[in-house]
Protein backbone atom coordinates (compact mmCIF):
# COMPACT_ATOMS: atom_id res chain seq x y z
CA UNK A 1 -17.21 -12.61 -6.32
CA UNK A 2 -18.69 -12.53 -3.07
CA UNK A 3 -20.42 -9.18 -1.52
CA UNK A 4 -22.33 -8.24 1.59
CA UNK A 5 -24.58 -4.71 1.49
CA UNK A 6 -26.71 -3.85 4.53
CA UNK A 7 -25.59 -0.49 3.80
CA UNK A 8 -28.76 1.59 4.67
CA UNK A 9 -29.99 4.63 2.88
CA UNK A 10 -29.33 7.06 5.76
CA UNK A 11 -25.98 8.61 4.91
CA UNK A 12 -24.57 11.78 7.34
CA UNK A 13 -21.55 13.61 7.64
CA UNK A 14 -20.58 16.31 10.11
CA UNK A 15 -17.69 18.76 10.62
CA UNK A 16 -16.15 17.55 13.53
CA UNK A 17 -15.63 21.04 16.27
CA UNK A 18 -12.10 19.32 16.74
CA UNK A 19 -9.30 17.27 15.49
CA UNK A 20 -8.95 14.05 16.95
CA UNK A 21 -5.84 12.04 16.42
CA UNK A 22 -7.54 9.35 14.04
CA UNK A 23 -5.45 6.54 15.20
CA UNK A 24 -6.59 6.49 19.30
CA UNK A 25 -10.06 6.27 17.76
CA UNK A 26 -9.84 2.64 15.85
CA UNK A 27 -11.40 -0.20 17.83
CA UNK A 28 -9.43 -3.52 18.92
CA UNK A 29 -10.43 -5.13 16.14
CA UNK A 30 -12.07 -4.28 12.53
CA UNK A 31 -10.16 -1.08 12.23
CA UNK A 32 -9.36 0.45 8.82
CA UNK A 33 -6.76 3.01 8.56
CA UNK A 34 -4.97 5.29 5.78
CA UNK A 35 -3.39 7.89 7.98
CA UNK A 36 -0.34 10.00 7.27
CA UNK A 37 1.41 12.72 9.60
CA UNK A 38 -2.11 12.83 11.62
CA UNK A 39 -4.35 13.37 8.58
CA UNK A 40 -6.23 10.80 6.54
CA UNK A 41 -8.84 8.64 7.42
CA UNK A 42 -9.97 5.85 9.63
CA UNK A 43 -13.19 3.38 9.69
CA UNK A 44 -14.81 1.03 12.03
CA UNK A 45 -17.49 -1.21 10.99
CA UNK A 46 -19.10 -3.41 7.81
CA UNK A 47 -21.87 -1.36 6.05
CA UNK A 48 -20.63 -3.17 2.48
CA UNK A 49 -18.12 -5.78 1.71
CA UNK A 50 -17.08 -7.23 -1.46
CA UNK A 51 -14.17 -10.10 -2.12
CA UNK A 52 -13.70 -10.13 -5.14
CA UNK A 53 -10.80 -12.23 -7.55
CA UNK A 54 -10.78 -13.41 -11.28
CA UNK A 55 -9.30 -11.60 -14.55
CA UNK A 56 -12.03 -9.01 -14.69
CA UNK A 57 -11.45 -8.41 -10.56
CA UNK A 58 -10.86 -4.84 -10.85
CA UNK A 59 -13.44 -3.67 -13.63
CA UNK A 60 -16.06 -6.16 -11.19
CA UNK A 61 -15.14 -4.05 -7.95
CA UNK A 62 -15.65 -0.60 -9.88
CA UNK A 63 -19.16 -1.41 -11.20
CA UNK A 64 -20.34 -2.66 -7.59
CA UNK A 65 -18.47 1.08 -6.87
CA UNK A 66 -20.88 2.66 -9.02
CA UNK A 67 -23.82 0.53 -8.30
CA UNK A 68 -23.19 1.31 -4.43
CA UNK A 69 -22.49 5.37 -4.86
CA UNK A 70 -25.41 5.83 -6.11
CA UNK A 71 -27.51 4.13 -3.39
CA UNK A 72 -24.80 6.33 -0.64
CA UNK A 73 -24.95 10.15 -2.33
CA UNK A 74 -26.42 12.49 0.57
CA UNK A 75 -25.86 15.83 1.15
CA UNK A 76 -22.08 16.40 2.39
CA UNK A 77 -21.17 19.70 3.93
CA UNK A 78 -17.50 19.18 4.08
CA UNK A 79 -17.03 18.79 0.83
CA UNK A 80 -13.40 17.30 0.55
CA UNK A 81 -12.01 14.27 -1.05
CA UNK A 82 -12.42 11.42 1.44
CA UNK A 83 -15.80 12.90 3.03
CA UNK A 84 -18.97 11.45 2.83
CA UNK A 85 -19.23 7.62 2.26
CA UNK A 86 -16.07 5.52 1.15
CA UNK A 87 -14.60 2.03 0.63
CA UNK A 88 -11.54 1.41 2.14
CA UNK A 89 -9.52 -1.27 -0.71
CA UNK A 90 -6.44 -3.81 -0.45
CA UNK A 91 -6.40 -5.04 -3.72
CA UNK A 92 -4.71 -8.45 -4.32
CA UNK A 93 -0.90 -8.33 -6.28
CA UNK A 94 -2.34 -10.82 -8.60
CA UNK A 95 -6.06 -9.36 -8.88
CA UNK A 96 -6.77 -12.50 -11.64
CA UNK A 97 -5.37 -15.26 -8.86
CA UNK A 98 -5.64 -13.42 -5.54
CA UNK A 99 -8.74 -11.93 -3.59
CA UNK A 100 -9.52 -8.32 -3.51
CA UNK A 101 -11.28 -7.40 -0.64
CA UNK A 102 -13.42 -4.16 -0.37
CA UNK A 103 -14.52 -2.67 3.02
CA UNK A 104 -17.27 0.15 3.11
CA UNK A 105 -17.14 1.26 7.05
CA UNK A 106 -20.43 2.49 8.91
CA UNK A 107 -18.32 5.10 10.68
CA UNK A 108 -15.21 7.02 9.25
CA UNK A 109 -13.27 9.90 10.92
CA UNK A 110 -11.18 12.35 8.50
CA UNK A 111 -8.85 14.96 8.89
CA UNK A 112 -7.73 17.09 5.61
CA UNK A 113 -5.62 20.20 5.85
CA UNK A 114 -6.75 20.78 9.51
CA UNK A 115 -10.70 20.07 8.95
CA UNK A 116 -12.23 17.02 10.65
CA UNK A 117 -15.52 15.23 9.84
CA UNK A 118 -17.71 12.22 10.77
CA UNK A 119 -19.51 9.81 8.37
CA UNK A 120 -21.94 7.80 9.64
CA UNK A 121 -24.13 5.27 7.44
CA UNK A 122 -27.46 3.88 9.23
CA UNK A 123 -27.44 4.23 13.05
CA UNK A 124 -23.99 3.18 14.31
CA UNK A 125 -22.79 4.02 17.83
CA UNK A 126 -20.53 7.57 16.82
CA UNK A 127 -17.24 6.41 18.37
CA UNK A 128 -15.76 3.23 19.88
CA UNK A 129 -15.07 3.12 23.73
CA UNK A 130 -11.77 3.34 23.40
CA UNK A 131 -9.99 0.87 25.37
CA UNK A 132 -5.82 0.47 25.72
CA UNK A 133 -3.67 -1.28 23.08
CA UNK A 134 -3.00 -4.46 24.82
CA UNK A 135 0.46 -5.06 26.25
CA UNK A 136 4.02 -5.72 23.94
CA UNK A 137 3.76 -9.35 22.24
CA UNK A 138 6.62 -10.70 24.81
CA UNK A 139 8.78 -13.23 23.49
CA UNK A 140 8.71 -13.30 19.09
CA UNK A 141 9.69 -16.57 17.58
CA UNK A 142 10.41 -15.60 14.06
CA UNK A 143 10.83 -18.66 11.56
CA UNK A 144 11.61 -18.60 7.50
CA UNK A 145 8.53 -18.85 4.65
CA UNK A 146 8.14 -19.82 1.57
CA UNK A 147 12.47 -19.73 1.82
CA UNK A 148 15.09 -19.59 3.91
CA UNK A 149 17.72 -17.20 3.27
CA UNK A 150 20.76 -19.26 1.03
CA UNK A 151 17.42 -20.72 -0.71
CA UNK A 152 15.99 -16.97 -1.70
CA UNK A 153 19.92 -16.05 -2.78
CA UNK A 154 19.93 -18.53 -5.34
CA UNK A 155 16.87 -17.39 -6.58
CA UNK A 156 17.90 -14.22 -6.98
CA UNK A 157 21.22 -15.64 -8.66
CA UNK A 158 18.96 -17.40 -11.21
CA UNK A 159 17.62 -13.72 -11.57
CA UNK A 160 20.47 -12.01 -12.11
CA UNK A 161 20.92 -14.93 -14.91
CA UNK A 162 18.19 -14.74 -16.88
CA UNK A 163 18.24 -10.78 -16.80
CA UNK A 164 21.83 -11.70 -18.09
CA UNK A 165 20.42 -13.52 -21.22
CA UNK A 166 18.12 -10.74 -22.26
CA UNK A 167 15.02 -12.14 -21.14
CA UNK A 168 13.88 -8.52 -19.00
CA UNK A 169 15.29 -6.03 -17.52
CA UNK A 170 14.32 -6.29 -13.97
CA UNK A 171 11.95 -8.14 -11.49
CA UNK A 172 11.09 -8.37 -7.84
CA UNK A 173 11.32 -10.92 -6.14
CA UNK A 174 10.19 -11.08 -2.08
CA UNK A 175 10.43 -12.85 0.92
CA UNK A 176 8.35 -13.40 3.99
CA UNK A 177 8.92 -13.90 7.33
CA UNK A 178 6.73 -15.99 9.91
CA UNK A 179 6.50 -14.60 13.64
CA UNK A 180 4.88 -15.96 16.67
CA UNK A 181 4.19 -13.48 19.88
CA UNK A 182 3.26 -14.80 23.35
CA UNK A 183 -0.32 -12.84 23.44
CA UNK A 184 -2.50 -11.89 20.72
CA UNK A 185 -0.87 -9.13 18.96
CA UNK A 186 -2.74 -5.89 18.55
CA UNK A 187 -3.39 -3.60 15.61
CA UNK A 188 -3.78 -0.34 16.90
CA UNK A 189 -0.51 -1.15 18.98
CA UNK A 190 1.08 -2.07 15.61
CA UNK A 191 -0.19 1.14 13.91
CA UNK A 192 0.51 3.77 16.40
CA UNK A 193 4.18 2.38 16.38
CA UNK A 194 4.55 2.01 12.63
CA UNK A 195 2.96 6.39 12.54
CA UNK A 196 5.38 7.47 15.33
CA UNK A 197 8.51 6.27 13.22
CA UNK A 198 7.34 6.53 9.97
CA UNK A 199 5.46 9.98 9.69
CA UNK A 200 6.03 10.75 6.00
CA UNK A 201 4.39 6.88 4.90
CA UNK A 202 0.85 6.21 5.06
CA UNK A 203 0.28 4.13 8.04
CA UNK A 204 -2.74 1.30 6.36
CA UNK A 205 -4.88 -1.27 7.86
CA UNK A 206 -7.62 -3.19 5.47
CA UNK A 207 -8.86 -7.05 6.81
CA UNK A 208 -5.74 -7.79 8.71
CA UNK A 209 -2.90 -6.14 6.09
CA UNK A 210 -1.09 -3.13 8.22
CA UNK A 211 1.96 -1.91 7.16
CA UNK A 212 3.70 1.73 6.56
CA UNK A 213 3.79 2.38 2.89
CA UNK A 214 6.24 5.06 1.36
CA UNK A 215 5.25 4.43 -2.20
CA UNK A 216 2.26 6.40 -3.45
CA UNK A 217 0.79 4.27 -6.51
CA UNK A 218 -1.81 7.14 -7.42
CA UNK A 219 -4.00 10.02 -6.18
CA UNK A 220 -7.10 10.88 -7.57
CA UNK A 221 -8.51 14.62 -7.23
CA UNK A 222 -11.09 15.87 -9.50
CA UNK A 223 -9.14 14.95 -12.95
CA UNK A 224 -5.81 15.94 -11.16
CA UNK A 225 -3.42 12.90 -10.86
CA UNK A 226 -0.61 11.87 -8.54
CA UNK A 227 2.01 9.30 -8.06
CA UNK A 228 5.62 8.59 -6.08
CA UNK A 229 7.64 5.69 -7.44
CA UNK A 230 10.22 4.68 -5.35
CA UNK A 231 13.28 1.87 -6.38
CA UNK A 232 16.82 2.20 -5.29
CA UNK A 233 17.45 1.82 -1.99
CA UNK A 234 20.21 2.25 0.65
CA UNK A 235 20.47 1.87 4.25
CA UNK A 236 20.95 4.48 7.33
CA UNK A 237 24.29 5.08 8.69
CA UNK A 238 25.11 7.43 11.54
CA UNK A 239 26.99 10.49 11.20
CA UNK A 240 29.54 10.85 8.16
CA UNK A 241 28.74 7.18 6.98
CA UNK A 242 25.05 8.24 6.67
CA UNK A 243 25.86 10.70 4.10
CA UNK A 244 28.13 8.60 2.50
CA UNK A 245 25.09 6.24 2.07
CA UNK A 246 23.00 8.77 0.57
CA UNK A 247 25.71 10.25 -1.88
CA UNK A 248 26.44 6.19 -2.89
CA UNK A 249 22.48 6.24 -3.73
CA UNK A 250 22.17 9.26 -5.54
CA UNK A 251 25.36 8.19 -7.80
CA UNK A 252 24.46 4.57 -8.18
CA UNK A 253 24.47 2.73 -11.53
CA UNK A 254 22.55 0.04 -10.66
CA UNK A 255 20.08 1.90 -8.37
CA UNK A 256 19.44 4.80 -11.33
CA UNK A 257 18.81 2.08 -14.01
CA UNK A 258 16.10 0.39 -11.36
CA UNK A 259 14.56 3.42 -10.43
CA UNK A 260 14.28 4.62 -14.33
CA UNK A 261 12.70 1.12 -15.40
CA UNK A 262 10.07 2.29 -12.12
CA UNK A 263 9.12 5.63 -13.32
CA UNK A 264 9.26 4.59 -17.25
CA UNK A 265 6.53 2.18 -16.64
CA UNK A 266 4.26 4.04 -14.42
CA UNK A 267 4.59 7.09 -17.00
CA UNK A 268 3.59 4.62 -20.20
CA UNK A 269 0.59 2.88 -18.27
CA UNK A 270 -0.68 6.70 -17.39
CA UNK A 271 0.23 8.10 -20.70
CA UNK A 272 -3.09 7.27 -22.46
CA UNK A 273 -4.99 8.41 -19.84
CA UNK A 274 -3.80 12.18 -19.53
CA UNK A 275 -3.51 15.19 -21.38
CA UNK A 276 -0.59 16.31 -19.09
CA UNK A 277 1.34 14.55 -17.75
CA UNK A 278 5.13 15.13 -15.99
CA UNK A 279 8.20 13.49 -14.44
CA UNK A 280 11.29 15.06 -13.86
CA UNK A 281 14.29 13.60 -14.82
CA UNK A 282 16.00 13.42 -11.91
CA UNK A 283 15.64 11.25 -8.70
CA UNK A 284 15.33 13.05 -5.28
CA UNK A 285 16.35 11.22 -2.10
CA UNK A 286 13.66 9.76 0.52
CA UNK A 287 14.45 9.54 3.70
CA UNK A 288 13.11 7.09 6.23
CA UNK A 289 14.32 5.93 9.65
CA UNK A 290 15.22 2.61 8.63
CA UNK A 291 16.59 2.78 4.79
CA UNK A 292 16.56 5.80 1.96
CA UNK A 293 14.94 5.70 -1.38
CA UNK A 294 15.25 7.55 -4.48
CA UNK A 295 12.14 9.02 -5.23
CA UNK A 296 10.33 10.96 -8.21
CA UNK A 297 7.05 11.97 -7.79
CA UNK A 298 4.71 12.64 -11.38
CA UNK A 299 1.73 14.38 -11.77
CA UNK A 300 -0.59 14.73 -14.54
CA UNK A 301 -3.65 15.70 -15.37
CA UNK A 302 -6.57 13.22 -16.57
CA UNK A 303 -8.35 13.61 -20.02
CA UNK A 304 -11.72 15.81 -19.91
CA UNK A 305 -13.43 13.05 -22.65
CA UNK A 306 -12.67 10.09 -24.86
CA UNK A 307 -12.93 6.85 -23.35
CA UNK A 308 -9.66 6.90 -21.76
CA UNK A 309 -11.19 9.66 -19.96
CA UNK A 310 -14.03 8.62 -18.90
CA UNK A 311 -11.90 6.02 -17.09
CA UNK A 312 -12.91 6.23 -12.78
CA UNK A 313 -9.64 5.42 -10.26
CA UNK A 314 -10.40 1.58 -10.00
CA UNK A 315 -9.74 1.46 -14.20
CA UNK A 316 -6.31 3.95 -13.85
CA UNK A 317 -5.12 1.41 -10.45
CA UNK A 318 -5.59 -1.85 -13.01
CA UNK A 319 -3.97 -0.03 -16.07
CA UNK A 320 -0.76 1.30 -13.67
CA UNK A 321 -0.70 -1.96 -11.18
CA UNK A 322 1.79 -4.00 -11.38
CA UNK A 323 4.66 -1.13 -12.10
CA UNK A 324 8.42 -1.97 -12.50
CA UNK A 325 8.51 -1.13 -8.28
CA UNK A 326 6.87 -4.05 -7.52
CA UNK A 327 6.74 -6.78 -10.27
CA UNK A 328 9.81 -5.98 -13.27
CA UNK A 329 9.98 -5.24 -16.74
CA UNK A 330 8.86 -6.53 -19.32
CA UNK A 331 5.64 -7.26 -16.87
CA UNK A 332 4.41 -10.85 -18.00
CA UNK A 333 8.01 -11.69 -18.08
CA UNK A 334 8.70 -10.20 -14.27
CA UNK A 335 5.28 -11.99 -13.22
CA UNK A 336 6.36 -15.28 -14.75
CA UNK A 337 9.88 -15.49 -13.20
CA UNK A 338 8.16 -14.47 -10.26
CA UNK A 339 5.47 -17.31 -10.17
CA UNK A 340 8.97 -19.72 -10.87
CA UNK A 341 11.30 -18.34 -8.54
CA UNK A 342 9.59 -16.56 -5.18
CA UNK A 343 7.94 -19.89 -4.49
CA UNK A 344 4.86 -18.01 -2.13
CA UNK A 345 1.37 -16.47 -2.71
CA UNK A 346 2.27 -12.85 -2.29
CA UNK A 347 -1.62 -12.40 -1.02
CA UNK A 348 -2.34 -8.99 -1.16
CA UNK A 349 1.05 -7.75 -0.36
CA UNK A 350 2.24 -5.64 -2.83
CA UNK A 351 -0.93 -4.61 -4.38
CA UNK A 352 -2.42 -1.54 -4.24
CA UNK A 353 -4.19 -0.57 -0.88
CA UNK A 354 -6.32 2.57 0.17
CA UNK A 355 -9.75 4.12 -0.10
CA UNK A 356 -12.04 5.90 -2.61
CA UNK A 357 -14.75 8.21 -2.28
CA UNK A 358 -18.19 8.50 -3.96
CA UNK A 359 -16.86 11.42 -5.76
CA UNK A 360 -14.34 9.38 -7.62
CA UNK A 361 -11.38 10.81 -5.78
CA UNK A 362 -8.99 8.82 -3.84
CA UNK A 363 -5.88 7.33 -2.79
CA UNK A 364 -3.78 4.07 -3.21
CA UNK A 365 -0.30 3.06 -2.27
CA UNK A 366 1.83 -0.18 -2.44
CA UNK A 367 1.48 -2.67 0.22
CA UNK A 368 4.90 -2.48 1.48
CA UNK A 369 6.44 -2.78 4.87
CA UNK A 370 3.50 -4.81 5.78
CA UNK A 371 2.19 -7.28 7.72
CA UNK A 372 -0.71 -10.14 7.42
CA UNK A 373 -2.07 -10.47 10.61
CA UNK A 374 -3.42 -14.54 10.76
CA UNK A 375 -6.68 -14.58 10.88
CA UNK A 376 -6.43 -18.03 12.61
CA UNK A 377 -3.78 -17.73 15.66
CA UNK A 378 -4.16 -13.76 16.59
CA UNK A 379 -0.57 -13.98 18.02
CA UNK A 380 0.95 -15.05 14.36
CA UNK A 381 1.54 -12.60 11.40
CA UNK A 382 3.47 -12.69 7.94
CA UNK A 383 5.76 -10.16 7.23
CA UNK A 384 7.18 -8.90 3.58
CA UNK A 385 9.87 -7.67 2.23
CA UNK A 386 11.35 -7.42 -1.65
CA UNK A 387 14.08 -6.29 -3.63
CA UNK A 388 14.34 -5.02 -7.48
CA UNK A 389 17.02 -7.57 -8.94
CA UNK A 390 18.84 -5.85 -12.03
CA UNK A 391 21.85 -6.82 -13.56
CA UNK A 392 24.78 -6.53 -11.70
CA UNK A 393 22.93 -7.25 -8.25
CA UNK A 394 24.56 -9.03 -5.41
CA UNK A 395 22.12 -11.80 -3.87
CA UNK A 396 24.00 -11.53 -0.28
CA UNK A 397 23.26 -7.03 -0.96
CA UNK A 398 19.81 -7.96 -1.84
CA UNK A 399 19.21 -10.01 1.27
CA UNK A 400 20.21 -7.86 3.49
CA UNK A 401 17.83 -5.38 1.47
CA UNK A 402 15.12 -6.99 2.37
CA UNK A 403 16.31 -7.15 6.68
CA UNK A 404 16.85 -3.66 6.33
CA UNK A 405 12.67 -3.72 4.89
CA UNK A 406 11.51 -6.43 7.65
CA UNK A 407 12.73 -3.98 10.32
CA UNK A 408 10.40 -1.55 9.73
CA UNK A 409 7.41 -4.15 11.19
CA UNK A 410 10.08 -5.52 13.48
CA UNK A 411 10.96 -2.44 15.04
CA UNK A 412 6.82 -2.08 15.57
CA UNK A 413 7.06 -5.57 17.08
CA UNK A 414 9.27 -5.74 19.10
CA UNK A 415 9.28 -2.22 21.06
């Protein structure tokens, strides 16, 4: 564990008169984001940092939470989940193997339900100057990862194999994608193009991840809990095909029994947590430009005592992370054939990403539709994509799965 704190004492937030659009605000480089339809919150600035990795990764990052709150309380007029001092968190998909990283921002802008703020810790400048995004990347040389495309089918052919011999149920296995611009390429560019055709996701930026996330892993609001699992997916049509695409979803064997496995395992890692907790039984359809998912949002509400709950965000993230949307089920099994067959270090793609609050209240989603921005050769990145392999999937389907997923960053790209 490594961790920097020149966090000073001096801790102020204001009620901004109006309600800037969070994204123009982030700096050319450093920015943190967790924006959705113009509302969230963005940072700018190192007050805190902690990378963090090991088995105990998670519990480690809450107690320097804790240790940190304390030393930020001040008084905080606003009042709302995400005000005052926060840490902005891209947690690793293997938190034991991978590095967690941890950003507390000297500056962060908000906007909830149409009230704006300003945190400031110490004596930071209030705003950046904001300068333009620079210019589109030119030319993109895109190359294969870890494996190139007939390689990653017969990995998910081996899947499909040993799901066939009753050794799980389903696992996910990803690919990435290396591109090269011309010129460096730009975050804020990235992000404002990844928000203007993805509204409904939550547009994220933490040390170089960015991506547009559909997939809420949990909210946090008082004792009030929150979560969309998404698995099953379909692509966009136009016209009549388009709802034949959505009607295939909704009725789809194979996509059902995925998206069940999803929600089942998310509902049994909250279970012990919460007093109440719900899921309805049926699937709804989300829409995106690129792809639809079926969706099923739960909600429950945490424990008032007991140890289980006593338990702060960081302890529900490690107890739900990974779910059956991102890793498979049985887990260890899922992680296993993963570690065999995807033949890459996923990073921190696919783990959990977002901010919390002094408070305790926050949000985290699922690195998806991301990007890892090299933090050698500014003009390189490494995109992501994955695919929930059941039985009965088609490895040529599931490949063009995850194009259908890579254009979502392309699209931001290349535009």
């Amino acid at each position: 564990m490594t961790s920097r704190n020149t966090a000073a004492s001096a801790v102020t937030t204001v009620e901004l008169p109006d309600s800037p659009d969070l994204l123009r605000l982030l700096p050319a480089d450093g920015g943190l984001s967790w924006v959705r339809r113009g509302e969230g919150l963005v940072g700018w600035g190192e007050a805190a940092r902690l990378e963090v990795s090991g088995p105990r990764a998670l519990a480690e990052a809450a107690a320097w939470w804790d240790d940190l709150s304390g030393q930020l309380s001040a008084p905080d007029p606003v009042g709302v989940p995400g005000s005052g001092a926060v840490a902005f968190a891209s947690v690793a998909f293997d938190p034991a193997a991978g590095t967690s990283v941890f950003v507390v921002p000297e500056v962060v802008v908000g906007r909830r339900d149409g009230v704006a703020w300003m945190t400031r810790i110490g004596d930071p400048p209030p705003l950046p100057v904001r300068t333009e995004p620079g210019a589109a990347p030119g030319r993109l040389r895109y190359a294969d990862g870890a494996l190139d495309p007939a390689s990653w089918c017969a990995a998910v052919a081996a899947a499909v194999h040993r799901i066939g011999d009753d050794e799980l149920a389903k696992v996910v296995l990803a690919r990435d994608l290396l591109v090269t611009a011309d010129v460096p390429l730009d975050p804020r560019r990235l992000l404002d193009r990844l928000s203007d055709r993805f509204p409904d996701c939550w547009t994220f930026a933490v040390d170089g991840l960015l991506g547009a996330t559909p997939e809420l892993l949990l909210r946090r609001t008082g004792r009030e809990l929150s979560s969309r699992v998404l698995a099953g997916t379909a692509p966009r049509g136009a016209g009549a095909e388009d709802q034949r695409l959505a009607a295939a979803l909704l009725g789809s064997a194979k996509d059902r029994a995925e998206h069940a496995l999803a929600v089942d395992s998310l509902v049994r890692a909250l279970e012990p947590y919460c007093g109440e907790l719900d899921a309805p039984a049926e699937p709804s359809l989300l829409t995106l430009a690129n792809v639809r998912h079926l969706a099923t949002d739960v909600t429950g509400t945490q424990r008032r005592s007991g140890r289980r709950g006593s338990a702060g965000l960081l302890d529900l993230v490690a107890a739900v992370h990974p779910t059956a949307a991102v890793c498979g089920t049985p887990p260890d099994r899922a992680a296993a054939l993963i570690a065999e067959l995807e033949g890459m270090d996923r990073g921190r793609y696919a783990g959990p990403v977002g901010w919390l609050d002094t408070r305790g209240d926050g949000e985290f989603g699922l690195a998806l539709r991301c990007a890892q921005l090299s933090p050698d050769d500014p003009a390189s990145a490494r995109l992501f994509a994955g695919c929930g392999i059941v039985a009965g999937s088609d490895p040529a389907a599931e490949l063009a799965e995850t194009q259908s997923k890579f254009a979502a960053f392309q699209a931001a790209l290349e535009g």
